[in-house]
Protein backbone atom coordinates (compact mmCIF):
# COMPACT_ATOMS: atom_id res chain seq x y z
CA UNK A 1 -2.04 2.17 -23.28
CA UNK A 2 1.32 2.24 -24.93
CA UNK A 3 4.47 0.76 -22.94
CA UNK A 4 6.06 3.96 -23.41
CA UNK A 5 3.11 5.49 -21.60
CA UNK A 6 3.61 3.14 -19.16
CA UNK A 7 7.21 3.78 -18.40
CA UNK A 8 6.58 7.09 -18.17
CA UNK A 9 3.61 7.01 -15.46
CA UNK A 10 6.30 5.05 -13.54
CA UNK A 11 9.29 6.99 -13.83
CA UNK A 12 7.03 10.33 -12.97
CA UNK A 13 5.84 8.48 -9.85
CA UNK A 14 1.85 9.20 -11.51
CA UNK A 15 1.03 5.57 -11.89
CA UNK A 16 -1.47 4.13 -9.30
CA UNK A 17 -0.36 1.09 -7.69
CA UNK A 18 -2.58 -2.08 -6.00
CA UNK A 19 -1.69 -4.01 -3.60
CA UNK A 20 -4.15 -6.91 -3.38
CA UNK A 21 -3.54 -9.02 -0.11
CA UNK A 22 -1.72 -7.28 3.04
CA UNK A 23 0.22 -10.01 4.78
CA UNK A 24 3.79 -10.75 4.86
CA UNK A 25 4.29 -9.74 1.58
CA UNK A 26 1.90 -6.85 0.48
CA UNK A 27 1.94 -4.87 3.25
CA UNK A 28 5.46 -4.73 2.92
CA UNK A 29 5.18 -3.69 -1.12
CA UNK A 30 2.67 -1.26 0.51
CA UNK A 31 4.92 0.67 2.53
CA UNK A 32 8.01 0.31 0.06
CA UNK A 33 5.71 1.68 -2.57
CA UNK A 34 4.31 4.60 -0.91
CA UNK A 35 7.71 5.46 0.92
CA UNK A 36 9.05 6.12 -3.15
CA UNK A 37 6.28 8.49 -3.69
CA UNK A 38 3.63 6.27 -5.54
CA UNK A 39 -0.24 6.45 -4.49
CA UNK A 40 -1.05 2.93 -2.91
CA UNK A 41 -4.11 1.27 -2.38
CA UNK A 42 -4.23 -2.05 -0.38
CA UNK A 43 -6.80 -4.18 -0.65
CA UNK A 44 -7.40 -7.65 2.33
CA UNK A 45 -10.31 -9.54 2.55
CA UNK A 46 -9.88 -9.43 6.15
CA UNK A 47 -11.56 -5.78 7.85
CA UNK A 48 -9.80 -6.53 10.81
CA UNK A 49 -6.39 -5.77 9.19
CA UNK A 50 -7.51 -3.27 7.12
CA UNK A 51 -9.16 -1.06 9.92
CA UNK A 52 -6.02 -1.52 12.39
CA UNK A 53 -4.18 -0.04 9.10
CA UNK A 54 -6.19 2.33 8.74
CA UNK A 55 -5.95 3.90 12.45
CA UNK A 56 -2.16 3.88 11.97
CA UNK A 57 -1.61 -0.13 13.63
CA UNK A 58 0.63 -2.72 12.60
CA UNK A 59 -0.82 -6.21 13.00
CA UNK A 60 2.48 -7.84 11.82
CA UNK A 61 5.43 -7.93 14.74
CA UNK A 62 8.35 -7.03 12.54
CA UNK A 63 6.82 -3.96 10.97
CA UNK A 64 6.93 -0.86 13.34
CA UNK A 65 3.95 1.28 13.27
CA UNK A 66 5.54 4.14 12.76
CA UNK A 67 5.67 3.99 9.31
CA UNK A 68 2.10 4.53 8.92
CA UNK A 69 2.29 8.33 9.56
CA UNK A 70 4.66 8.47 7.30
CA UNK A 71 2.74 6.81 4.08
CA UNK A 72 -0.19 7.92 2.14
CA UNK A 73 -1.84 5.15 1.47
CA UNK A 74 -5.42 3.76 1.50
CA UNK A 75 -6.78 0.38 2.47
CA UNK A 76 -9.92 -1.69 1.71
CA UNK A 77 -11.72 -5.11 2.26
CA UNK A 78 -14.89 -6.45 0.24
CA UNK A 79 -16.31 -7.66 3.67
């Protein structure tokens, strides 16, 4: 894969982004992502997290729910 390629993917919103850990700081990335038109998936470790995002739930205080409807994203854990 060329860099050009690369660029391009980006700049036509068609590249694929991952997320890997959804804390403070990637679910945050997840939501900024997906809110610019990119396909996220998140990835946690921790099913807990990842089904509450998954039925639309914040588990972090300063991030408002609501912008789960608004996203098209999809989230995953390896337990």
């Amino acid at each position: 894969m060329s860099h050009d390629f690369l660029i391009q993917k980006i700049k036509s919103k068609q590249a694929k982004i991952g997320i890997i850990g959804l804390g403070y700081v990637g679910l945050p990335l997840v939501i900024e992502f997906s809110k610019a038109g990119f396909e996220v998936t998140g990835f946690d470790i921790d099913p807990k997290k990842v089904e509450m995002l998954k039925e639309g739930k914040s588990y972090i205080k300063h991030i408002d729910s609501s912008f789960f409807g608004a996203i098209q994203s999809k989230f995953y854990s390896n337990n």
